[in-house]
N, C-alpha and C. Protein backbone atom coordinates (compact mmCIF):
# COMPACT_ATOMS: atom_id res chain seq x y z
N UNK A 1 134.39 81.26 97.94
CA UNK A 1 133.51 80.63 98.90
C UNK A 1 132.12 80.49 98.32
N UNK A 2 131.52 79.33 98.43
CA UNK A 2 129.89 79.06 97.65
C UNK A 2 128.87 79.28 99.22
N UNK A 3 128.18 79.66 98.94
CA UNK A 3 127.28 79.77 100.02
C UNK A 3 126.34 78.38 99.96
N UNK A 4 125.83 78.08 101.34
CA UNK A 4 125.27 77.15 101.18
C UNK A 4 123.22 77.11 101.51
N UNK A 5 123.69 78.20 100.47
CA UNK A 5 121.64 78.24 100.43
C UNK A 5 121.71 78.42 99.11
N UNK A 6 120.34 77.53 98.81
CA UNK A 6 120.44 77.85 97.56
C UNK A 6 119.51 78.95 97.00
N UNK A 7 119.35 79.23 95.73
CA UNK A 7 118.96 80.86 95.01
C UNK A 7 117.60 80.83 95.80
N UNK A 8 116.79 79.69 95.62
CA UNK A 8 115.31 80.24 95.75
C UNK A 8 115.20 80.66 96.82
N UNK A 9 116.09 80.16 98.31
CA UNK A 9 116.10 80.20 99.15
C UNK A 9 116.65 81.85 99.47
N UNK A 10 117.34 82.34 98.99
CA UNK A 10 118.27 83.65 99.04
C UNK A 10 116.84 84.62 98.28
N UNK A 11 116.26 84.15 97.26
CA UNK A 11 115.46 85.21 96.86
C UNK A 11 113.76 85.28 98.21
N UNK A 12 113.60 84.34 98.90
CA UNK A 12 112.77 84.17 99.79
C UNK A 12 113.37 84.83 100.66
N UNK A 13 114.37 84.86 101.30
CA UNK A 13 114.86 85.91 102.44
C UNK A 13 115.13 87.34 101.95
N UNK A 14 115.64 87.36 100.47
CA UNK A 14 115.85 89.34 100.48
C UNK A 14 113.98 89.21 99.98
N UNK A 15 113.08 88.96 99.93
CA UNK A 15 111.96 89.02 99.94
C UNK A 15 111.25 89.61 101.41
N UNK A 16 111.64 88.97 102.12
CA UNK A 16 111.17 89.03 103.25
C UNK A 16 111.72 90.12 104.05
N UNK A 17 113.21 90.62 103.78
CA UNK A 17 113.41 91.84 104.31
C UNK A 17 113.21 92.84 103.75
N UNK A 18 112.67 93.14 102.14
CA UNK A 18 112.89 93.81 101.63
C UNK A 18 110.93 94.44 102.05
N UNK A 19 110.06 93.72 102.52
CA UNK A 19 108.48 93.73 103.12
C UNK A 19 108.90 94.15 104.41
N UNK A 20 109.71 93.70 104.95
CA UNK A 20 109.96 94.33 106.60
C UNK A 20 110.31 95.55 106.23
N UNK A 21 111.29 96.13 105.53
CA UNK A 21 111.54 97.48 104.83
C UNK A 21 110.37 98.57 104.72
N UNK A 22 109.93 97.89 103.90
CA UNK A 22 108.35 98.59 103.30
C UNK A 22 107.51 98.68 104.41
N UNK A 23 107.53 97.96 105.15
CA UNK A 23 106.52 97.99 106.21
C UNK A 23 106.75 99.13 107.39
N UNK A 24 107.96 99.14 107.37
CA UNK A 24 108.97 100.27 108.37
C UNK A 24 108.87 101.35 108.46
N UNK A 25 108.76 101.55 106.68
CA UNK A 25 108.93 103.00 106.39
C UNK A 25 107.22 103.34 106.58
N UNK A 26 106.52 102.59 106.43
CA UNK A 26 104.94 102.64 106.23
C UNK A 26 104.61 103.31 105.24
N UNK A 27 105.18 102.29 104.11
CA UNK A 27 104.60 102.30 102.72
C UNK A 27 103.36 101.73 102.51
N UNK A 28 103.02 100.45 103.13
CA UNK A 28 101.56 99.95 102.72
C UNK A 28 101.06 100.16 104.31
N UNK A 29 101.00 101.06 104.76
CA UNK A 29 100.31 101.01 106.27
C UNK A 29 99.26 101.75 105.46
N UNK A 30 97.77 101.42 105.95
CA UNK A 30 96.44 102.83 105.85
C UNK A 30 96.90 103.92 106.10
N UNK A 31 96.32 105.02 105.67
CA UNK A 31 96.62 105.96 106.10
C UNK A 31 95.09 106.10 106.88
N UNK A 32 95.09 107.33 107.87
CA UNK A 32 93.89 107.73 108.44
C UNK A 32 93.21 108.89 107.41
N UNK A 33 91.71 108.45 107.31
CA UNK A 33 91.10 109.06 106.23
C UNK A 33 90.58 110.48 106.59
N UNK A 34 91.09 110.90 108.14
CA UNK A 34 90.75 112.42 108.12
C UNK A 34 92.15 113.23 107.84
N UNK A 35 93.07 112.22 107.91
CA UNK A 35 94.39 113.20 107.63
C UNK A 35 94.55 112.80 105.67
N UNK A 36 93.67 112.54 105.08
CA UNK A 36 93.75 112.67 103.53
C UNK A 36 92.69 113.88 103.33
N UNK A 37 91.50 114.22 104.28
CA UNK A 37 90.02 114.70 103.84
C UNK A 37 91.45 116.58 104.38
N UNK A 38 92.16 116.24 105.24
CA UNK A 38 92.63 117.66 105.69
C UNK A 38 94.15 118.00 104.75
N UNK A 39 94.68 117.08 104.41
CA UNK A 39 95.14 117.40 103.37
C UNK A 39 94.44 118.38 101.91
N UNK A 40 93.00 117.02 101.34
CA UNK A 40 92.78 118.17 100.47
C UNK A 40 92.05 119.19 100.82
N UNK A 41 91.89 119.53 101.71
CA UNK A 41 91.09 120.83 102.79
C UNK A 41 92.07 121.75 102.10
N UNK A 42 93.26 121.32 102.75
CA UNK A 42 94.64 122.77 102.86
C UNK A 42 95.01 123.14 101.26
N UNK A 43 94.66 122.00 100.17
CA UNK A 43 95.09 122.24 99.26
C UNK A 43 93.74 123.10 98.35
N UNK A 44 92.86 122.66 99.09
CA UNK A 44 91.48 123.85 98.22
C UNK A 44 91.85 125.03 99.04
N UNK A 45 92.28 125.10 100.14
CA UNK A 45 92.29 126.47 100.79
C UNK A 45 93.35 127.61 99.72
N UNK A 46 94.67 126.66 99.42
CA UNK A 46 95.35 127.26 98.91
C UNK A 46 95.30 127.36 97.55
N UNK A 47 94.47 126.57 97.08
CA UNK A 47 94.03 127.09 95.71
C UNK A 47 93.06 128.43 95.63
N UNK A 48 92.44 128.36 97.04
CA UNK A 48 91.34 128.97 96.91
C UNK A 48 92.14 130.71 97.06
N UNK A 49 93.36 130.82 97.85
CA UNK A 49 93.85 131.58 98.04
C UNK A 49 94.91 132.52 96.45
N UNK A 50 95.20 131.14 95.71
CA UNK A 50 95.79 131.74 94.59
C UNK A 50 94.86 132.42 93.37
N UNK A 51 93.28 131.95 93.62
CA UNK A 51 92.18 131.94 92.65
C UNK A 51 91.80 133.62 93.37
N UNK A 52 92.08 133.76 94.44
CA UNK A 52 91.21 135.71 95.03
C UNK A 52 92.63 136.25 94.23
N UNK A 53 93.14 136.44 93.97
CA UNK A 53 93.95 137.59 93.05
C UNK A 53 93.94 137.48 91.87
N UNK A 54 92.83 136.42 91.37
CA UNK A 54 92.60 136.19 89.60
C UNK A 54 91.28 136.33 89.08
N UNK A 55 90.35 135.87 90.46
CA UNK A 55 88.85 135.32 89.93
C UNK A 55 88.23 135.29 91.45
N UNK A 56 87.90 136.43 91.75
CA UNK A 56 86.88 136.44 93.26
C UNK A 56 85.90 134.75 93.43
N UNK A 57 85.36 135.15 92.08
CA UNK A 57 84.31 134.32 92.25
C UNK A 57 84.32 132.61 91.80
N UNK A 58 85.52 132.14 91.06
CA UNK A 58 85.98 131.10 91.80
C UNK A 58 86.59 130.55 93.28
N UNK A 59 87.86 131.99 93.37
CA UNK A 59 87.57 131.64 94.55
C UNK A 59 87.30 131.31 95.62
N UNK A 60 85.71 132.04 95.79
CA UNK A 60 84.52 131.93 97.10
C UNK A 60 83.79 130.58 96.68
N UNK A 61 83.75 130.24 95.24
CA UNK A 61 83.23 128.72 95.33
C UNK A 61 84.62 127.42 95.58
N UNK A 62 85.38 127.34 95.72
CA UNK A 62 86.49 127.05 96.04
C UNK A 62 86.89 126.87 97.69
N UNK A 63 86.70 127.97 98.32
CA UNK A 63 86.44 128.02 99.62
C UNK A 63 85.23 127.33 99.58
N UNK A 64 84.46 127.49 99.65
CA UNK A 64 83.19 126.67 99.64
C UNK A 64 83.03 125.22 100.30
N UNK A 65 84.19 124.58 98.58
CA UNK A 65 84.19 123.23 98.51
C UNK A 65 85.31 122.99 99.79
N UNK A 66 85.78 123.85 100.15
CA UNK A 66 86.92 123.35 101.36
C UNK A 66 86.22 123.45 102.74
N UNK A 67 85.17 124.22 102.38
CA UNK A 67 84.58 124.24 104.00
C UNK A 67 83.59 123.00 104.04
N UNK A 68 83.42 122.68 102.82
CA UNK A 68 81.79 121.36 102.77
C UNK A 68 83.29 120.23 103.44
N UNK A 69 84.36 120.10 102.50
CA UNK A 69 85.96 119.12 103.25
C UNK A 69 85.52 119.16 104.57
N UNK A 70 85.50 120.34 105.31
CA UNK A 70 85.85 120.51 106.82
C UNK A 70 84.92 119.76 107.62
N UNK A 71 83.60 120.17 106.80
CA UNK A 71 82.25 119.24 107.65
C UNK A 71 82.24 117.86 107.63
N UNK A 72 82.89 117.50 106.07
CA UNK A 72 83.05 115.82 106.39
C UNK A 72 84.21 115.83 107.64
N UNK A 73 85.30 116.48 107.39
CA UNK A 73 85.69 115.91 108.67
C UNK A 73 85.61 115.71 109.87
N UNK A 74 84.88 116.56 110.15
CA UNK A 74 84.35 116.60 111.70
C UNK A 74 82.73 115.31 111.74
N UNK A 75 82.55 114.94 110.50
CA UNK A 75 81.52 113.57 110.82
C UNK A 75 82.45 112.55 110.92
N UNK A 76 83.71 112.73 109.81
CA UNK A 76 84.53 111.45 109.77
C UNK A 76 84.87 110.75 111.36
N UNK A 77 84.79 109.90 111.46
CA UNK A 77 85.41 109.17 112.61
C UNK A 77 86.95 108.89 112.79
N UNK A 78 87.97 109.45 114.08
CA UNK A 78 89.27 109.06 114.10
C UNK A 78 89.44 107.88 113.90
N UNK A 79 90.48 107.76 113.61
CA UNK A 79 91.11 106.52 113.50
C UNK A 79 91.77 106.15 114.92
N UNK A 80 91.46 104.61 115.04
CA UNK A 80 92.36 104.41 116.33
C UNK A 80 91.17 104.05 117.67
């Protein structure tokens, strides 16, 4: 059986579902920029947590930089 569309036409439609796809999963959606600023919050916290059983005093500057994170977030504006 030949189908009756032709290629360019077949590559324009798996095009188009293959963006509805992407879009679904919310691959190219924004993300909200206080849930990236609290992401790396949690990840200085927990660095900051693996650095007190090696180096106090990285550490406490470590925490630091996660608490200066926290203040941007609370200026950042929600999203929405």
């Amino acid at each position: 059986m030949t189908s009756n569309i032709r290629c360019d036409e077949q590559v324009t439609v798996l095009k188009r579902c293959i963006g509805k796809t992407l879009t679904m999963f919310g691959l190219f959606k924004k993300k909200d920029p206080r849930d990236e600023i609290m992401k790396r919050y949690k990840a200085m916290l927990a660095e900051s947590h693996r650095l007190s059983t090696v180096d106090r005093r990285a550490s406490d500057l470590k925490r630091a930089e996660a608490e200066a994170l926290l203040d941007q977030l609370d200026r950042t504006p929600a999203k929405g």
